[in-house]
N, C-alpha and C. Protein backbone atom coordinates (compact mmCIF):
# COMPACT_ATOMS: atom_id res chain seq x y z
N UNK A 1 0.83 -1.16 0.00
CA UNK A 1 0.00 0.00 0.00
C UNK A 1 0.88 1.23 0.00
N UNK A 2 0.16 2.17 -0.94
CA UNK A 2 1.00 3.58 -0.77
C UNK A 2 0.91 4.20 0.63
N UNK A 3 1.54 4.56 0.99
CA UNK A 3 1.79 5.95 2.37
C UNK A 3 1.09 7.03 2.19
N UNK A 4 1.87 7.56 0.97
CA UNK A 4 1.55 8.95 0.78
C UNK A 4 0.60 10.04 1.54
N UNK A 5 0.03 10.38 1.11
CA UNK A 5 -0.81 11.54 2.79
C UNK A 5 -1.25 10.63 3.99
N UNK A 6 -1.14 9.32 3.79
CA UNK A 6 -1.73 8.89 5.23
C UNK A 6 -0.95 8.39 6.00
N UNK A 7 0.24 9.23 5.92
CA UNK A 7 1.45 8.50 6.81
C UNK A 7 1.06 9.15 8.20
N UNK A 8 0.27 9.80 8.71
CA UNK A 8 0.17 9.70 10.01
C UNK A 8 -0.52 7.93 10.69
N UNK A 9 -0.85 7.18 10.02
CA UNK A 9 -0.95 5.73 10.06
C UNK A 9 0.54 5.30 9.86
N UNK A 10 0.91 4.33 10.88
CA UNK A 10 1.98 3.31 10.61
C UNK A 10 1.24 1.85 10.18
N UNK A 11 -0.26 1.55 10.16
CA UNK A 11 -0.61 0.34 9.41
C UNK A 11 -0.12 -0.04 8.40
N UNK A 12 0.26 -1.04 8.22
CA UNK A 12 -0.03 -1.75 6.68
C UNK A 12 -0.22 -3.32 6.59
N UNK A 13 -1.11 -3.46 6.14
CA UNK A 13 -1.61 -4.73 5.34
C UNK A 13 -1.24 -5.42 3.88
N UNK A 14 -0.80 -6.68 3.75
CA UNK A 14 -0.73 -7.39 2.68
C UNK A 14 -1.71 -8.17 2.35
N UNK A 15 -2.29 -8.19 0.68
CA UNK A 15 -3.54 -8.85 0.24
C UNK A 15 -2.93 -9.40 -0.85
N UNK A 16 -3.45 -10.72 -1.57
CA UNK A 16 -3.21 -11.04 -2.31
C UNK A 16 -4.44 -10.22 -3.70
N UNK A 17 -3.43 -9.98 -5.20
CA UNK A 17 -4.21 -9.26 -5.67
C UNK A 17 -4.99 -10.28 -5.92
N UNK A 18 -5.47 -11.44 -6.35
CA UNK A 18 -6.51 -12.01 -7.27
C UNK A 18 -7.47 -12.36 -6.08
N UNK A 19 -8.20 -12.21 -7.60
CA UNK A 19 -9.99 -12.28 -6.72
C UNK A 19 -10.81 -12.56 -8.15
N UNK A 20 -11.61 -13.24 -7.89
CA UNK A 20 -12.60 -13.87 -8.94
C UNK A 20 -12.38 -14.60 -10.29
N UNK A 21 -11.11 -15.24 -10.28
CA UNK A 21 -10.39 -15.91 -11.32
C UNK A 21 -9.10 -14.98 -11.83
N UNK A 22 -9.13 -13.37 -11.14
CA UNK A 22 -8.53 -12.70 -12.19
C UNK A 22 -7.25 -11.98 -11.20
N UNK A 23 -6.68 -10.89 -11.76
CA UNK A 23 -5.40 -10.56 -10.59
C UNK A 23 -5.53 -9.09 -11.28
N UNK A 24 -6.00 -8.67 -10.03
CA UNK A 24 -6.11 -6.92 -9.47
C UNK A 24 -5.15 -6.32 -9.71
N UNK A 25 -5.24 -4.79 -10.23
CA UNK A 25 -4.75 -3.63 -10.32
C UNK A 25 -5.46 -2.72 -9.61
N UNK A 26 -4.86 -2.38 -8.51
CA UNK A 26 -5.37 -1.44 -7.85
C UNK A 26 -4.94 0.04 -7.84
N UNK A 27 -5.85 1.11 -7.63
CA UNK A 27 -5.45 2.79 -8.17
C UNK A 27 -6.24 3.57 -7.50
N UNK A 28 -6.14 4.99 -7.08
CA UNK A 28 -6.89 5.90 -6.49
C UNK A 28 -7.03 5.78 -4.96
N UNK A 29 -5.96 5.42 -4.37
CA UNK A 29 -6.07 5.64 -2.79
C UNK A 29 -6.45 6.52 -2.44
N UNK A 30 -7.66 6.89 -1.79
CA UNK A 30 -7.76 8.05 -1.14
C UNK A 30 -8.57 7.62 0.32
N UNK A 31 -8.77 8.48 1.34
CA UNK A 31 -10.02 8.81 2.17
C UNK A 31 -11.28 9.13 2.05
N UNK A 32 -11.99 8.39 2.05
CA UNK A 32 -13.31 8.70 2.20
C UNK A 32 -14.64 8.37 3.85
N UNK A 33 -15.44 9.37 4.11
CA UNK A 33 -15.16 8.84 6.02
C UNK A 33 -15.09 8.08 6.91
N UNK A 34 -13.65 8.62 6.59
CA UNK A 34 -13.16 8.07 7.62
C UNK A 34 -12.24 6.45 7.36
N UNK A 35 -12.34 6.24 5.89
CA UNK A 35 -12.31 4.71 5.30
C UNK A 35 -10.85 4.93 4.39
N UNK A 36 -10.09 4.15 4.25
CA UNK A 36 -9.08 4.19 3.64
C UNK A 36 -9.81 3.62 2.22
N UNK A 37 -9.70 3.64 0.91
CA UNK A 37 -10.56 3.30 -0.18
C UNK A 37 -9.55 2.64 -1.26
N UNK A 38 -9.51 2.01 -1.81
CA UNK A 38 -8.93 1.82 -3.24
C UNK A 38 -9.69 1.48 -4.44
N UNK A 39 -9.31 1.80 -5.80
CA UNK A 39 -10.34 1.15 -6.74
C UNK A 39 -9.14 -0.14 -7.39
N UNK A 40 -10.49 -1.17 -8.14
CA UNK A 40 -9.74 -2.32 -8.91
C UNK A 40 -9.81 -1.69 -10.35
N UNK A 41 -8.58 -1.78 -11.13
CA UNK A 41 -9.17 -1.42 -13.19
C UNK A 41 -9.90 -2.19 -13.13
N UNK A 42 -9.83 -3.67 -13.18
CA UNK A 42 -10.12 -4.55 -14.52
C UNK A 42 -11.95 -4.46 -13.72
N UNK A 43 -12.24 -4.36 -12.24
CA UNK A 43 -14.11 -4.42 -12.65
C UNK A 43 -14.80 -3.04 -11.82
N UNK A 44 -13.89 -1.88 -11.46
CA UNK A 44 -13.75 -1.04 -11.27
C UNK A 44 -14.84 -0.54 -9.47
N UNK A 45 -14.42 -1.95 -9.43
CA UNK A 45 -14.96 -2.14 -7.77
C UNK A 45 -14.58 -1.40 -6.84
N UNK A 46 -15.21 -0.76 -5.75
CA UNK A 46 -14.28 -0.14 -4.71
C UNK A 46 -14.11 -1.02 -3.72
N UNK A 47 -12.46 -0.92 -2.75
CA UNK A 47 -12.28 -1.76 -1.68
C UNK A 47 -12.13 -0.70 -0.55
N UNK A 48 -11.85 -1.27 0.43
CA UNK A 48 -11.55 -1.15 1.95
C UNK A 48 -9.82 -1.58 1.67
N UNK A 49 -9.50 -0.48 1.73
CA UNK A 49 -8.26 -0.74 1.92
C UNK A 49 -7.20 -1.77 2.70
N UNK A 50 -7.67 -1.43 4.38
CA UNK A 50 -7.39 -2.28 5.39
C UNK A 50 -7.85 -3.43 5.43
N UNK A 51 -9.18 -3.61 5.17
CA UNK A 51 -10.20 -4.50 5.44
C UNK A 51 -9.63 -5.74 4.33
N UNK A 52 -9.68 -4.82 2.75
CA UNK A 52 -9.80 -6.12 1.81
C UNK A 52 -10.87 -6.56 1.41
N UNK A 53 -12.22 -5.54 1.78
CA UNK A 53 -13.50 -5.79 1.36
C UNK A 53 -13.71 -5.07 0.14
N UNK A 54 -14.37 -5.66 -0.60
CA UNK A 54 -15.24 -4.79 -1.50
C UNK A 54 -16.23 -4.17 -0.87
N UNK A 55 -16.55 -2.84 -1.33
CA UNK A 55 -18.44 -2.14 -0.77
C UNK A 55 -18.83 -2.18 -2.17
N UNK A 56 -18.00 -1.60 -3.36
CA UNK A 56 -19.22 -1.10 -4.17
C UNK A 56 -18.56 -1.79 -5.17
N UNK A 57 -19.57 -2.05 -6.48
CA UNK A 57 -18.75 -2.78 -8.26
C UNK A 57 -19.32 -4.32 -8.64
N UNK A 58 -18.84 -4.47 -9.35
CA UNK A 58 -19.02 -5.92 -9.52
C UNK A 58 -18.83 -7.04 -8.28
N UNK A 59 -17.80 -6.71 -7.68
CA UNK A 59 -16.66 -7.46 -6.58
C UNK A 59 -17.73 -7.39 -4.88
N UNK A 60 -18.82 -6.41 -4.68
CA UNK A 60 -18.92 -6.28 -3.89
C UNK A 60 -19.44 -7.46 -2.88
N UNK A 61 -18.89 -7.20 -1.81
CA UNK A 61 -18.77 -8.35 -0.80
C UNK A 61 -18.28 -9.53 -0.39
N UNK A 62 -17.13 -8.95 -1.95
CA UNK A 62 -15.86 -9.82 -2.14
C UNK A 62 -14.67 -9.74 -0.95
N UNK A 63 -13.72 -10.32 -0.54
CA UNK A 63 -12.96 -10.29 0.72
C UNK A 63 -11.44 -10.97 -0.24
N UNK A 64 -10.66 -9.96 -0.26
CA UNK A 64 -9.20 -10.43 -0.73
C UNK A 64 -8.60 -11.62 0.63
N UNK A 65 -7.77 -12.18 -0.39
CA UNK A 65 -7.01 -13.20 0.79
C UNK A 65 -5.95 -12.50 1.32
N UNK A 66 -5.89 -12.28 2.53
CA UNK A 66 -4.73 -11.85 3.33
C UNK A 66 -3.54 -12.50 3.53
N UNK A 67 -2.08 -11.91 2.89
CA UNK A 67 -1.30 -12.25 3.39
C UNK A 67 -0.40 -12.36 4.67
N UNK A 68 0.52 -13.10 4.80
CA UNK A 68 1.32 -12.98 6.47
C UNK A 68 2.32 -11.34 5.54
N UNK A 69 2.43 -10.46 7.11
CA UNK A 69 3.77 -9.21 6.45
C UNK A 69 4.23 -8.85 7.55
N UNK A 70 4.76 -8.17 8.00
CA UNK A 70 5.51 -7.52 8.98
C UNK A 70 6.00 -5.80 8.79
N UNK A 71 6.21 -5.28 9.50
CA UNK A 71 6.41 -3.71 9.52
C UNK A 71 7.52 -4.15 9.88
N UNK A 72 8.89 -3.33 9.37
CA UNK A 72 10.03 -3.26 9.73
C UNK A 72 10.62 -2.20 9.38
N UNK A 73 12.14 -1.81 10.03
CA UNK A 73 12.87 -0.46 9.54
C UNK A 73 14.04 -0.66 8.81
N UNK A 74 14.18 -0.17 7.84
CA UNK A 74 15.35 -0.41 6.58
C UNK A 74 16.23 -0.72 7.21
N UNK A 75 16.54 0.18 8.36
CA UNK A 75 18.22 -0.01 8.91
C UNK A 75 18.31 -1.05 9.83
N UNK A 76 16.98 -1.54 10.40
CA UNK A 76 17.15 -3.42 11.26
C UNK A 76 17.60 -3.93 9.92
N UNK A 77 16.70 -4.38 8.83
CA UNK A 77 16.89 -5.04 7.69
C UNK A 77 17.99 -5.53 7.03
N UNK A 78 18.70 -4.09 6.85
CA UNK A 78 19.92 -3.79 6.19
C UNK A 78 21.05 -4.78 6.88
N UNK A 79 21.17 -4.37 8.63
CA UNK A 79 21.85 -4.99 9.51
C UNK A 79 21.84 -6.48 9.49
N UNK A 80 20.97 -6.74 9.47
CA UNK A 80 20.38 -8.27 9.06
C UNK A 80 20.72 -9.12 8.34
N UNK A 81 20.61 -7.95 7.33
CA UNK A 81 20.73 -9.35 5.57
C UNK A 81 21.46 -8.18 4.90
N UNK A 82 22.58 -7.42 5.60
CA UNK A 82 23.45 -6.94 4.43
C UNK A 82 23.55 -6.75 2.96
N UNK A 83 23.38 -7.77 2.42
CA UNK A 83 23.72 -8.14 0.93
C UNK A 83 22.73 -7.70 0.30
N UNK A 84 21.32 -7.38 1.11
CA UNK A 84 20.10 -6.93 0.28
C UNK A 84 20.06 -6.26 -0.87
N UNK A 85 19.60 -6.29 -2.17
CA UNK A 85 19.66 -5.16 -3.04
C UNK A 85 18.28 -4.80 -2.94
N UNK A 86 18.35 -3.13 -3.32
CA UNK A 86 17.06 -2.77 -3.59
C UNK A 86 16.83 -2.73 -4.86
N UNK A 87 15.10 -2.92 -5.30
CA UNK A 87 14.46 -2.72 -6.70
C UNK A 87 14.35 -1.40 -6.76
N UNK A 88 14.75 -0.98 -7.84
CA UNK A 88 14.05 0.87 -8.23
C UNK A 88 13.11 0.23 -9.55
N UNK A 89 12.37 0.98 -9.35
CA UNK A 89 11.34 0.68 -11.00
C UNK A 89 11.45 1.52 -12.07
């Protein structure tokens, strides 16, 4: 999940993208009240960010599969597993 304006949250959640035979692209993070929101392209469903629910679209009342993740800080990491490379895109 992006940060971006809602970094006063340290949450984050991992979901697996596929859902309904197909594998999600997700876009448009924003707030709405009070709800962290995302949309899917391919059926232009809205989710629950945290949750992993659908409310509104084709998808609705759909529930992504949750992955296992962990919050960690670059510089434990780094210390850790040294050799790490990072991806730039």
């Amino acid at each position: 999940m992006h940060r971006g304006s809602f970094a006063s949250s340290a949450t984050g959640v991992t979901f697996s993208r596929k859902a309904a035979g197909r594998t999600l692209t997700f876009t448009n993070l924003r707030r709405e009240q009070g709800h962290l929101l995302m949309d899917d392209v391919e059926t232009r469903s809205t989710w629950r960010a945290l949750s992993g629910e659908a409310i509104r679209g084709r998808l609705a009342r759909m529930r992504l599969d949750r992955l296992p993740s962990t919050v960690g800080f670059w510089f434990a990491w780094k210390g850790f597993y040294p050799e790490t490379l990072v991806w730039k895109p």
